[in-house]
N, C-alpha and C. Protein backbone atom coordinates (compact mmCIF):
# COMPACT_ATOMS: atom_id res chain seq x y z
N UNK A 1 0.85 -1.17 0.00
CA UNK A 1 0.00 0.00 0.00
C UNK A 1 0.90 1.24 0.00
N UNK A 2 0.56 2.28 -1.19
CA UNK A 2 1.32 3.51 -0.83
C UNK A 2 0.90 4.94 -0.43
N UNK A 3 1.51 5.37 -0.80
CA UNK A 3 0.96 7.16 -0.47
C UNK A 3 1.26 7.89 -1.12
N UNK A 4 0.35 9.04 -1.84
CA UNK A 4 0.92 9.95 -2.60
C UNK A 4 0.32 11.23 -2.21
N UNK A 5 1.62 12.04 -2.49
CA UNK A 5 1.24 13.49 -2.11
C UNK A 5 1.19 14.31 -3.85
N UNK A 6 -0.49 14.71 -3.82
CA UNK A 6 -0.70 14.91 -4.77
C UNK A 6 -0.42 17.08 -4.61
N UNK A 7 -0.07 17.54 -5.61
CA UNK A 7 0.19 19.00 -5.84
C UNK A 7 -0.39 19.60 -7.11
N UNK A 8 -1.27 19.83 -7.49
CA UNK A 8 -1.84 20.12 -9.08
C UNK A 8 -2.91 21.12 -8.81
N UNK A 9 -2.74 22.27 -9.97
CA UNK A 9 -3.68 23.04 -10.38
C UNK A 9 -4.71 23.56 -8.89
N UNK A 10 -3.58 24.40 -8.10
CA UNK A 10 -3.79 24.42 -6.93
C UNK A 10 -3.92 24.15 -5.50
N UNK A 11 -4.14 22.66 -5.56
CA UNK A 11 -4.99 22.01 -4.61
C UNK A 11 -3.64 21.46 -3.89
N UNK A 12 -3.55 20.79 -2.40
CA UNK A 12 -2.73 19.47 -2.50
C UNK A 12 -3.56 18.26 -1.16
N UNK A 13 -3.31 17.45 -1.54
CA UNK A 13 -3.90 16.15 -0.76
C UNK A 13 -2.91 14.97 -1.01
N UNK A 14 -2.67 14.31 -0.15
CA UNK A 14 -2.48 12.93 0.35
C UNK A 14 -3.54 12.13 -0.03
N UNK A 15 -3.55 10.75 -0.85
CA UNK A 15 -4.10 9.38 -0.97
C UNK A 15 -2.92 8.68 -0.56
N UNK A 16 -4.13 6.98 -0.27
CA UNK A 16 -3.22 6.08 0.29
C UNK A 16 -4.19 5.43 -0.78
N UNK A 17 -3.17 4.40 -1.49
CA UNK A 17 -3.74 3.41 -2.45
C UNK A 17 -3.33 1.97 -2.45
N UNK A 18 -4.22 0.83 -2.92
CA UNK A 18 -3.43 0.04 -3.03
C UNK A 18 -2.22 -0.73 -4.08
N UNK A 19 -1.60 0.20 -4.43
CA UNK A 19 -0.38 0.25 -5.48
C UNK A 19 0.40 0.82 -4.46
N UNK A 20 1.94 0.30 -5.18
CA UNK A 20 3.07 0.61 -4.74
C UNK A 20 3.16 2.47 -4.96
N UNK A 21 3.95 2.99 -3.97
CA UNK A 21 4.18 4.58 -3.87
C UNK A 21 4.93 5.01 -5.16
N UNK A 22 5.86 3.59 -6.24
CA UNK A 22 6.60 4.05 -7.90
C UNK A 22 5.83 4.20 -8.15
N UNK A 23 4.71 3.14 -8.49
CA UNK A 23 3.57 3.32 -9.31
C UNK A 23 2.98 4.22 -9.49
N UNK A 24 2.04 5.01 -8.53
CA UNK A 24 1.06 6.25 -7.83
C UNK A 24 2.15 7.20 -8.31
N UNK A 25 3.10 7.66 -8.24
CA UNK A 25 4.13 8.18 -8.37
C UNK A 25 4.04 8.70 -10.46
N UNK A 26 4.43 7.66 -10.86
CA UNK A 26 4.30 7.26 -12.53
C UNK A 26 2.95 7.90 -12.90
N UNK A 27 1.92 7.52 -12.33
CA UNK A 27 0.12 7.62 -12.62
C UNK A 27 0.34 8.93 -12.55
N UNK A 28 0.61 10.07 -11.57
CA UNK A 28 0.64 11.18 -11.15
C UNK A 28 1.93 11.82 -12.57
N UNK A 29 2.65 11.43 -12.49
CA UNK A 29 4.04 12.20 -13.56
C UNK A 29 2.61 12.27 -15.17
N UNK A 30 2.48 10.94 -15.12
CA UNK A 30 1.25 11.06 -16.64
C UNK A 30 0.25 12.15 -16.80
N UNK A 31 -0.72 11.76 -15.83
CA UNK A 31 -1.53 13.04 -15.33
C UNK A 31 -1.21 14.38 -15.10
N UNK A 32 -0.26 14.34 -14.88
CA UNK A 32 0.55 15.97 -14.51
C UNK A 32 0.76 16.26 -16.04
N UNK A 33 1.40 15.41 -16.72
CA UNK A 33 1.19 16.04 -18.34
C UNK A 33 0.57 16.38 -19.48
N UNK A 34 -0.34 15.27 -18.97
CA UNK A 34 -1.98 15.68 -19.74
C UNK A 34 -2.45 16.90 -19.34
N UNK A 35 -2.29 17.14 -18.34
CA UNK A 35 -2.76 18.49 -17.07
C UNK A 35 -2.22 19.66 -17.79
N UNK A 36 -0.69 19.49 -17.62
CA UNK A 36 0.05 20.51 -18.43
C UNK A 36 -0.34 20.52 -20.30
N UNK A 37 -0.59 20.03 -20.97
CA UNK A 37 -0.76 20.37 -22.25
C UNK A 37 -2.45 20.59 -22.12
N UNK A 38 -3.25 20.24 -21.71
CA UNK A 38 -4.50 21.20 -21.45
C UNK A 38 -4.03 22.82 -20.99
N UNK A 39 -3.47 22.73 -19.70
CA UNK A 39 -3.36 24.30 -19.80
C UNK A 39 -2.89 25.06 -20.88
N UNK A 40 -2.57 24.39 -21.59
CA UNK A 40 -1.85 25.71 -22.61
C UNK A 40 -3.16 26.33 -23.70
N UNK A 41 -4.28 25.33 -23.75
CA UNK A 41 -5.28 25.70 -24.60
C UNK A 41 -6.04 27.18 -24.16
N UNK A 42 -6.22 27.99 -25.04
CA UNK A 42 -6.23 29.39 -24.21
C UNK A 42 -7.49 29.12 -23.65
N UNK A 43 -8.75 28.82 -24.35
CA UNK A 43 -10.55 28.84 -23.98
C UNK A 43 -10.46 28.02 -22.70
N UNK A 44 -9.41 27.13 -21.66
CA UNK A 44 -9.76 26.78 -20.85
C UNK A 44 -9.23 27.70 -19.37
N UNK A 45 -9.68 28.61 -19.00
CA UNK A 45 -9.78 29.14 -18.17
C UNK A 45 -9.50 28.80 -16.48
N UNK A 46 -9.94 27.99 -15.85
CA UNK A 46 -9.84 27.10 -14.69
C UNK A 46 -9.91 25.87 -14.24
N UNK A 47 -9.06 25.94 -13.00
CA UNK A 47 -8.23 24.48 -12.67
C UNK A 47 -9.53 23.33 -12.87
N UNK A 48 -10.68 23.74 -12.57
CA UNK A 48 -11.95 22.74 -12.83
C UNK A 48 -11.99 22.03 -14.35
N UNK A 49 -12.07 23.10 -15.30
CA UNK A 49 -12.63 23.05 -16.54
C UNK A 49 -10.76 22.26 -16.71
N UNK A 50 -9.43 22.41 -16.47
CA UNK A 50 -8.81 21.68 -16.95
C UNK A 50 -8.36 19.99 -16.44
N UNK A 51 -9.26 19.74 -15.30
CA UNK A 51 -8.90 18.57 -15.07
C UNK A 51 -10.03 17.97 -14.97
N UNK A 52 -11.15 18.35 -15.64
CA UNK A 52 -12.54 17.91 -16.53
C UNK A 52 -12.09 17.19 -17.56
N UNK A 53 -11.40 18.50 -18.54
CA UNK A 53 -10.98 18.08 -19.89
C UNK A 53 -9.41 16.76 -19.88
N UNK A 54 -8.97 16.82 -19.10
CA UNK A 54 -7.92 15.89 -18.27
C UNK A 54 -8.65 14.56 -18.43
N UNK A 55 -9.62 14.16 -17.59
CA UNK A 55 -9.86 13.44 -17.25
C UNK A 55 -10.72 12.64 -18.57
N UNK A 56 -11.44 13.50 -19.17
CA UNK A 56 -11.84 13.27 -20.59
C UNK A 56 -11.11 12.68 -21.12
N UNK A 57 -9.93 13.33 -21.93
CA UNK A 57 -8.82 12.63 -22.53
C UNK A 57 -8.26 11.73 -22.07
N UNK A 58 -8.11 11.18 -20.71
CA UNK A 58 -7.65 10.04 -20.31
C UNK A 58 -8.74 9.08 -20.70
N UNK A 59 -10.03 9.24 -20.34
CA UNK A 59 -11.09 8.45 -20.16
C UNK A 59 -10.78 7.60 -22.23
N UNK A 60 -11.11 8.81 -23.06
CA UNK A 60 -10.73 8.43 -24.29
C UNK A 60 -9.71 7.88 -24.87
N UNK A 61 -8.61 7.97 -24.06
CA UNK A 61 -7.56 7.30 -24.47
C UNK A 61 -7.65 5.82 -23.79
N UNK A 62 -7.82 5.58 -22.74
CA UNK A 62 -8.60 4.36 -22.53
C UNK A 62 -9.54 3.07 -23.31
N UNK A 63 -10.35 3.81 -23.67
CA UNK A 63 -11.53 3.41 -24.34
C UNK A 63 -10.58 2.94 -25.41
N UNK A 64 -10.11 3.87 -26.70
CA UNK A 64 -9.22 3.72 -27.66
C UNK A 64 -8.17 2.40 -27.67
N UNK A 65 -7.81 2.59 -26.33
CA UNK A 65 -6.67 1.06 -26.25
C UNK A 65 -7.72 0.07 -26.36
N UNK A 66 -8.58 0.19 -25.07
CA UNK A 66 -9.42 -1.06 -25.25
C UNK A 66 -10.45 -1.76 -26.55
N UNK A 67 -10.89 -0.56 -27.58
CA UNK A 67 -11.05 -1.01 -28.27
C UNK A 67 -10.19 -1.55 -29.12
N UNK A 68 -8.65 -1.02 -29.16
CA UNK A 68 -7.58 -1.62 -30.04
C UNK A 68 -7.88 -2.96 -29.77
N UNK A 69 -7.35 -3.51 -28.11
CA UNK A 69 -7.44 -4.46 -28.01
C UNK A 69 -8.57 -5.80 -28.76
N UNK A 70 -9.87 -5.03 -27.96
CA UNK A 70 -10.78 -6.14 -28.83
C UNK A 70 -10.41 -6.24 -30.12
N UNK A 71 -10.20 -5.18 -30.94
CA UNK A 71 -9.86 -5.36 -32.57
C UNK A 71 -8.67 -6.53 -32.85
N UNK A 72 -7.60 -5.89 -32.35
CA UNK A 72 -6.24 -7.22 -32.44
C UNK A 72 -7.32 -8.65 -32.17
N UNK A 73 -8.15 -9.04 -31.36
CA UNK A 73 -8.44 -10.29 -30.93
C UNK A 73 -9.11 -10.66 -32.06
N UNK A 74 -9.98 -9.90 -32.55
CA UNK A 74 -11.05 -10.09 -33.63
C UNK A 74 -10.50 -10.85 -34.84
N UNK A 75 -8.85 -10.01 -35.16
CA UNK A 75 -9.23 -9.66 -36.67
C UNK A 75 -7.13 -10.50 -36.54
N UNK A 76 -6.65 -10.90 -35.78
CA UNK A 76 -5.09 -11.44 -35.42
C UNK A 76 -4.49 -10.30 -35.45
N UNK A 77 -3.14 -10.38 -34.68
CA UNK A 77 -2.45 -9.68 -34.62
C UNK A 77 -1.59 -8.93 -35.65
N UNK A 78 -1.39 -9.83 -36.64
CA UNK A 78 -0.80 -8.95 -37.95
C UNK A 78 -1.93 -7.76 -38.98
N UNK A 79 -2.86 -8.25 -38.80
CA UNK A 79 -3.90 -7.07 -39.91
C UNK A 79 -4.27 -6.50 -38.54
N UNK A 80 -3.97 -6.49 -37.36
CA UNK A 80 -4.47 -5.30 -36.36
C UNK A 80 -3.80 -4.53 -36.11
N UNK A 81 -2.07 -4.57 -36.69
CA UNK A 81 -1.26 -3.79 -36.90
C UNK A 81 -1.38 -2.51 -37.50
N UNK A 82 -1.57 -3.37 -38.88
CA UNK A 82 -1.52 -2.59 -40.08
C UNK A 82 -2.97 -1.40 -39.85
N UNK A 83 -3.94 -2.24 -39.63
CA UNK A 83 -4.77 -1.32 -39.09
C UNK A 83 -5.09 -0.14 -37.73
N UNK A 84 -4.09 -0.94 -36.82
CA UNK A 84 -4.03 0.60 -36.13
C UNK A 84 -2.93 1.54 -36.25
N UNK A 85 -1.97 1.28 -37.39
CA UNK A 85 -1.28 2.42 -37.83
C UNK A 85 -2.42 3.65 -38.76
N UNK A 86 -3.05 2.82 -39.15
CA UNK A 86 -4.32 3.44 -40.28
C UNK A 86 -4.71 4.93 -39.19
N UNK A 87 -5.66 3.68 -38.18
CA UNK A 87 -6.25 4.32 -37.64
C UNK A 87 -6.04 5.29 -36.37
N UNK A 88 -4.15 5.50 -36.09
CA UNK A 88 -3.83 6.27 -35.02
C UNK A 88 -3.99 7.98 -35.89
N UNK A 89 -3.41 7.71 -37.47
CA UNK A 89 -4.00 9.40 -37.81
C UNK A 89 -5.60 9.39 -37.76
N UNK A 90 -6.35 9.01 -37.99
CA UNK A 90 -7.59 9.32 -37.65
C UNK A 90 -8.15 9.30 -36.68
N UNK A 91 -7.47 8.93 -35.41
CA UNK A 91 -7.97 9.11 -34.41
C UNK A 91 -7.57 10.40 -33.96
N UNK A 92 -6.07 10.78 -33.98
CA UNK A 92 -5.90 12.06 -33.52
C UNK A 92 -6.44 12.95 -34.38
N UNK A 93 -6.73 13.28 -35.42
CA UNK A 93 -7.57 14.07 -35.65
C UNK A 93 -9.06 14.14 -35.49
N UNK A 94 -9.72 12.89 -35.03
CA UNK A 94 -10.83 12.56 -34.55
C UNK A 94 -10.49 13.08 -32.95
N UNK A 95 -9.52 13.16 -31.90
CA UNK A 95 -9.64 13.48 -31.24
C UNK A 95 -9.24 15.15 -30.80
N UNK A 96 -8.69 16.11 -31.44
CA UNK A 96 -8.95 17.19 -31.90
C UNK A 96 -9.96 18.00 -32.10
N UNK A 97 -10.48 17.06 -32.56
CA UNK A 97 -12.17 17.29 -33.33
C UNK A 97 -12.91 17.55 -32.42
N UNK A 98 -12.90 16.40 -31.44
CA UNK A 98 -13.76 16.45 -30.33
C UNK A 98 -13.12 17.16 -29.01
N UNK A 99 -12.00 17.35 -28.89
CA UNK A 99 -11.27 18.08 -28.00
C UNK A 99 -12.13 19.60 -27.87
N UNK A 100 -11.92 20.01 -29.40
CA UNK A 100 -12.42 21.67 -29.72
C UNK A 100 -13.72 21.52 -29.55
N UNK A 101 -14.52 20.25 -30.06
CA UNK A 101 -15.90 20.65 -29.25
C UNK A 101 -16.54 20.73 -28.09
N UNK A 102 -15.68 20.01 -26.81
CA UNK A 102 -15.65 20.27 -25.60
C UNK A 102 -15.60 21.60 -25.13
N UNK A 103 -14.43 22.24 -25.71
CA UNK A 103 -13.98 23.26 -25.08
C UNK A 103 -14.83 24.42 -25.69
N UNK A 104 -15.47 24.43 -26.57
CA UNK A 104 -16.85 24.92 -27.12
C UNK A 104 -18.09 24.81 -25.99
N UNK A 105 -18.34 23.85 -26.00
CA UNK A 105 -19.31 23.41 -25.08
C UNK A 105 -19.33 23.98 -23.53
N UNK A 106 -17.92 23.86 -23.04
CA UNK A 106 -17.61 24.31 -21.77
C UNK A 106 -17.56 25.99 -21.78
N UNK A 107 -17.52 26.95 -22.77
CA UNK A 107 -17.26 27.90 -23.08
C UNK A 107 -18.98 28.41 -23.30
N UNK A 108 -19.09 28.01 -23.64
CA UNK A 108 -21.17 28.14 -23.86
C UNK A 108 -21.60 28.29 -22.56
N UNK A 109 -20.99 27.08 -21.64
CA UNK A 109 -21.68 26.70 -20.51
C UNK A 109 -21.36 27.65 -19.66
N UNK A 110 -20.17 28.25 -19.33
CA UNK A 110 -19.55 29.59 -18.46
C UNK A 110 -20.10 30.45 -19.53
């Protein structure tokens, strides 16, 4: 079980998890960078609205592996290759896409 002392976009708190304190450690360095390349988008304004959109993009990047995954199982490992080289440019521009419409959305909403 470890502990992490979390410091971001204001705030700071202590969790205790059940992962090792490298691990929690690693999870936090990731998150801190997603964190950091959201802030730079000008329309997002506060620490809320950027670890909304944070958490979004993680959530989607998630999803994305896991559907890789099912795909590799579907279809074998060699044509799931070839196909998610296809489909990593269309995703990032699929996720762009939807990035700017968030931050649209959140911009409406304030």
């Amino acid at each position: 079980m470890g502990k992490l002392q979390i410091n971001l976009l204001g705030t700071s708190f202590t969790i205790q998890a059940n992962e090792d304190e490298e691990h929690l450690q690693k999870l936090l360095g990731y998150y801190s960078r997603i964190v950091e390349d959201v802030s730079k988008i000008d329309s997002i304004k506060t620490p809320l609205q950027t670890s909304i959109l944070a958490g979004i993009m993680l959530c989607d990047e998630v999803y994305k592996e896991k559907s890789n995954v099912v795909a590799m199982k579907k279809q074998g490992a060699g044509a799931a290759n070839a196909q998610t080289a296809a489909v990593n440019d269309e995703e990032s521009a699929e996720l762009e896409r939807r990035t700017i419409a968030m931050i649209d959305k959140i911009n409406r909403v304030l």
